[in-house]
N, C-alpha and C. Protein backbone atom coordinates (compact mmCIF):
# COMPACT_ATOMS: atom_id res chain seq x y z
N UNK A 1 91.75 152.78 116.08
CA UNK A 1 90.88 151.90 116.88
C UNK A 1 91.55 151.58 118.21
N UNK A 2 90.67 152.09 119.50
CA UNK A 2 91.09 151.73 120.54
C UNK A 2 90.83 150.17 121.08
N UNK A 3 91.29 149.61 121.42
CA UNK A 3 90.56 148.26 122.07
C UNK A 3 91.32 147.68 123.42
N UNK A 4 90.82 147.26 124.29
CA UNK A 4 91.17 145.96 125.33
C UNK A 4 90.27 146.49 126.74
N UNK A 5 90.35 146.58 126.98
CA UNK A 5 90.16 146.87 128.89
C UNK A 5 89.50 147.82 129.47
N UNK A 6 88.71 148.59 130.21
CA UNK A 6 88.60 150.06 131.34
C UNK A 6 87.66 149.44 132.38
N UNK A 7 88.60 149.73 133.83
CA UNK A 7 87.82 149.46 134.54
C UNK A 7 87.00 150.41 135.72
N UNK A 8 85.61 150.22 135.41
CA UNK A 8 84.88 151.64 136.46
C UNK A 8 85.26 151.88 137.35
N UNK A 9 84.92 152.91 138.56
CA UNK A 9 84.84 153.34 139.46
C UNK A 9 84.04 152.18 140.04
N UNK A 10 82.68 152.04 139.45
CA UNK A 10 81.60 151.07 140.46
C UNK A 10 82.07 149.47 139.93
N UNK A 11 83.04 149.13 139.33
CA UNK A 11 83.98 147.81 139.54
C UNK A 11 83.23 147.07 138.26
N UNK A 12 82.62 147.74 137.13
CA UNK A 12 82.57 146.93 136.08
C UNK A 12 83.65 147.05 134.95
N UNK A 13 83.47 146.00 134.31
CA UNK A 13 84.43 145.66 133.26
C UNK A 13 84.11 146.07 132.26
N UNK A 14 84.49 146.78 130.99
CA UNK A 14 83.94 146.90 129.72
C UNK A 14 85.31 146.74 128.68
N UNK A 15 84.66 146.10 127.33
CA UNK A 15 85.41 146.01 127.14
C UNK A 15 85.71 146.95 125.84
N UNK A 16 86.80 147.73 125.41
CA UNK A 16 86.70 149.17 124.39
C UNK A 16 87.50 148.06 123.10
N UNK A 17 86.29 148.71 121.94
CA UNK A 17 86.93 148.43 120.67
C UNK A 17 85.83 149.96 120.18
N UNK A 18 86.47 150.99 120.41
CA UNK A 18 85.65 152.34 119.27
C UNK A 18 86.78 153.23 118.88
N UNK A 19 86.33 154.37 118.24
CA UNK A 19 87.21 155.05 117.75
C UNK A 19 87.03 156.30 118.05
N UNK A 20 86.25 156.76 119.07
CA UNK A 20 85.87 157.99 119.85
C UNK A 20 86.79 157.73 121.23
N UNK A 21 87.03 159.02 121.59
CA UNK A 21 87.39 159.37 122.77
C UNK A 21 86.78 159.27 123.91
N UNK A 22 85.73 158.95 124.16
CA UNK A 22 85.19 158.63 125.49
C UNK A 22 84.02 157.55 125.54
N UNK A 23 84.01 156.68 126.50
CA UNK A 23 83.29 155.38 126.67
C UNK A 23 82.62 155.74 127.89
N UNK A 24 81.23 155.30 128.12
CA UNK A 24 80.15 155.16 129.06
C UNK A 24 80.31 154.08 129.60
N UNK A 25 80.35 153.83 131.02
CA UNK A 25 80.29 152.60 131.62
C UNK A 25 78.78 151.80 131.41
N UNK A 26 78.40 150.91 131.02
CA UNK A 26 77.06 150.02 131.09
C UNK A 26 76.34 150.00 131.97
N UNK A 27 77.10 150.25 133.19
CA UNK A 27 76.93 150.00 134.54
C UNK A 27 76.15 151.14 135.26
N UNK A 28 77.05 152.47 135.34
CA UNK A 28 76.41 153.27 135.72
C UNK A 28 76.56 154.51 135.31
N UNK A 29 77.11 154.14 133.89
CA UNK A 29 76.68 155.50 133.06
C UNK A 29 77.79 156.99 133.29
N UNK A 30 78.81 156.08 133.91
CA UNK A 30 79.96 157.09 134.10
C UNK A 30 80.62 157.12 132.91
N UNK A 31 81.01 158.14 132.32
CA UNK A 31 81.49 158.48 130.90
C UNK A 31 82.99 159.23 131.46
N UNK A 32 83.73 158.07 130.67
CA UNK A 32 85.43 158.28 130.64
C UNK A 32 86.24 158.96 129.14
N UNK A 33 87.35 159.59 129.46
CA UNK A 33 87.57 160.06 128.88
C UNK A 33 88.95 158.92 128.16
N UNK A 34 89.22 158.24 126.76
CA UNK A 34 90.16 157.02 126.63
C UNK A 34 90.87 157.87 125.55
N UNK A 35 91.06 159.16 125.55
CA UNK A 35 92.02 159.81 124.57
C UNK A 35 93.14 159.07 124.63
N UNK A 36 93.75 158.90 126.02
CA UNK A 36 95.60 158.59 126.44
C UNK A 36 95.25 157.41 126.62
N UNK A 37 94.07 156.31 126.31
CA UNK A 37 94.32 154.44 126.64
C UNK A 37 95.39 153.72 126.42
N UNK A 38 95.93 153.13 127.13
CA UNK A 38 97.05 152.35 126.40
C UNK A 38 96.61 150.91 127.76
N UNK A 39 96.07 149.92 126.79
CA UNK A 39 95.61 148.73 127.17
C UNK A 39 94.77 148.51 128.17
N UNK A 40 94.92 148.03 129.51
CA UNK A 40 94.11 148.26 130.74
C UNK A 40 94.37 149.15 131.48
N UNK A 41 93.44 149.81 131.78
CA UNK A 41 93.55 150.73 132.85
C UNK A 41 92.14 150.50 133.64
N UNK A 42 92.67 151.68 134.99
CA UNK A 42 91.49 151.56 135.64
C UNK A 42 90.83 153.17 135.90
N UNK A 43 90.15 153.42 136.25
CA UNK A 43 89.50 154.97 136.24
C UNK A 43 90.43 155.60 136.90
N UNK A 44 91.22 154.96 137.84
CA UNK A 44 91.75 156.07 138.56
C UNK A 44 93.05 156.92 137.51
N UNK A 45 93.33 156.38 136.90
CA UNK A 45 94.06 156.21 135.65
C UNK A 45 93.47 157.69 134.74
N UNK A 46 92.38 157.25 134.54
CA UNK A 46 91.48 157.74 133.37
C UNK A 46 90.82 159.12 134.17
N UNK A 47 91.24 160.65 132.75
CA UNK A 47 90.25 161.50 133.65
C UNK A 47 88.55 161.09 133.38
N UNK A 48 88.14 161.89 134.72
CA UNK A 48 86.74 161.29 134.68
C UNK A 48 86.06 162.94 134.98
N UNK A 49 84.72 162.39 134.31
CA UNK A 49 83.54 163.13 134.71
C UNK A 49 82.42 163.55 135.54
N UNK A 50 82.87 163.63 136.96
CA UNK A 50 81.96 163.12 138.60
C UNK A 50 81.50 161.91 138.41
N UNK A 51 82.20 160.94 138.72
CA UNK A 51 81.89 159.50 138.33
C UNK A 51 80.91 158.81 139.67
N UNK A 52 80.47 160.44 140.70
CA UNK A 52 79.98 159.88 141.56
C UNK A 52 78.09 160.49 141.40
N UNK A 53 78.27 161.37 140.35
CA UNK A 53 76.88 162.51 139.72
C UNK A 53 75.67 160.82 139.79
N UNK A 54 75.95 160.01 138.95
CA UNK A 54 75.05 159.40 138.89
C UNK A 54 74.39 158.63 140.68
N UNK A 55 75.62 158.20 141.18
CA UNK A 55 75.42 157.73 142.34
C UNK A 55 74.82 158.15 143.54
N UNK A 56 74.80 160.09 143.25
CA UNK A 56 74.27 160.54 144.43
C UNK A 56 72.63 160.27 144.03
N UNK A 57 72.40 160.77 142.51
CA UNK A 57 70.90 160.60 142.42
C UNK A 57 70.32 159.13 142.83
N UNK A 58 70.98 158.14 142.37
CA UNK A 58 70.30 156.85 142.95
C UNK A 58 70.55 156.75 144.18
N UNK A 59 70.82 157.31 145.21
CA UNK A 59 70.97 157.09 146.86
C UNK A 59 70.44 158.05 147.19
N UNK A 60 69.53 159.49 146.82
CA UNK A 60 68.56 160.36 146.48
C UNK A 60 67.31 159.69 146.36
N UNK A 61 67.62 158.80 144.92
CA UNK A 61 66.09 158.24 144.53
C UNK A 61 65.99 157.29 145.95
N UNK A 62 66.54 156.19 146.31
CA UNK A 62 66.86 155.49 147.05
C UNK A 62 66.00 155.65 148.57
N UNK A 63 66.87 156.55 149.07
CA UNK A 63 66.32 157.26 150.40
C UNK A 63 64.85 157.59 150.51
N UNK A 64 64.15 157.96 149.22
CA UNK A 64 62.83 158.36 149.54
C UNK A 64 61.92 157.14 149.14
N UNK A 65 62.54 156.23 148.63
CA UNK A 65 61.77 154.72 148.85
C UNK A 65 61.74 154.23 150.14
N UNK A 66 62.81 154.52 150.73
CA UNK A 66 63.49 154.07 152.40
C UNK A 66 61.96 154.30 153.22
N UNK A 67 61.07 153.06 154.15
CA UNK A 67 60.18 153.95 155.07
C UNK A 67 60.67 154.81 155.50
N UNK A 68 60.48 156.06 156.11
CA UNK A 68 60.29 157.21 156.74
C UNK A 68 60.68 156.83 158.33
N UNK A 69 61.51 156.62 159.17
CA UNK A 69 61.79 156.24 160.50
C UNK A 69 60.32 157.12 161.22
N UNK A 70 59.58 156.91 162.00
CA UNK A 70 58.87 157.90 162.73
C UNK A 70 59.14 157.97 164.29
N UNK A 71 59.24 159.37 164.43
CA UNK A 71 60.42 159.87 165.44
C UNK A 71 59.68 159.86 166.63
N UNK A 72 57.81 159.47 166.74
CA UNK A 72 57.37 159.82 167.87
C UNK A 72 57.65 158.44 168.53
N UNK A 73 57.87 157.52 167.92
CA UNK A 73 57.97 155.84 168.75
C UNK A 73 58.34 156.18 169.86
């Protein structure tokens, strides 16, 4: 049983009590790898899985909510 601390990339806290090797952030769904945990760490620490994959799609989704600037003004 792993337990205490990991802290995301996008600055949330979670806190690990499992017995698998890798934890999902709540936050934004970045999935870490806690084979080597030893108490707190922070991602930079921890290998990761493009901890930025989720972030481009929501600044993707994002942008096309954005009005449209119109260029003839």
């Amino acid at each position: 049983m792993k337990s205490g601390q990991i802290i995301c990339v996008c600055g949330a806290v979670m806190g690990i009590e499992t017995l698998s090797n890798t934890i999902e952030c709540i936050q934004c769904k970045t999935a870490h790898d806690i084979s080597h945990f030893q108490e707190t760490v922070t991602c930079k620490d921890v290998p990761k899985i493009d901890p930025y994959a989720e972030v481009k799609v929501l600044m993707a989704k994002i942008a096309d909510l954005l009005p449209k600037e119109d260029e003839n003004e």
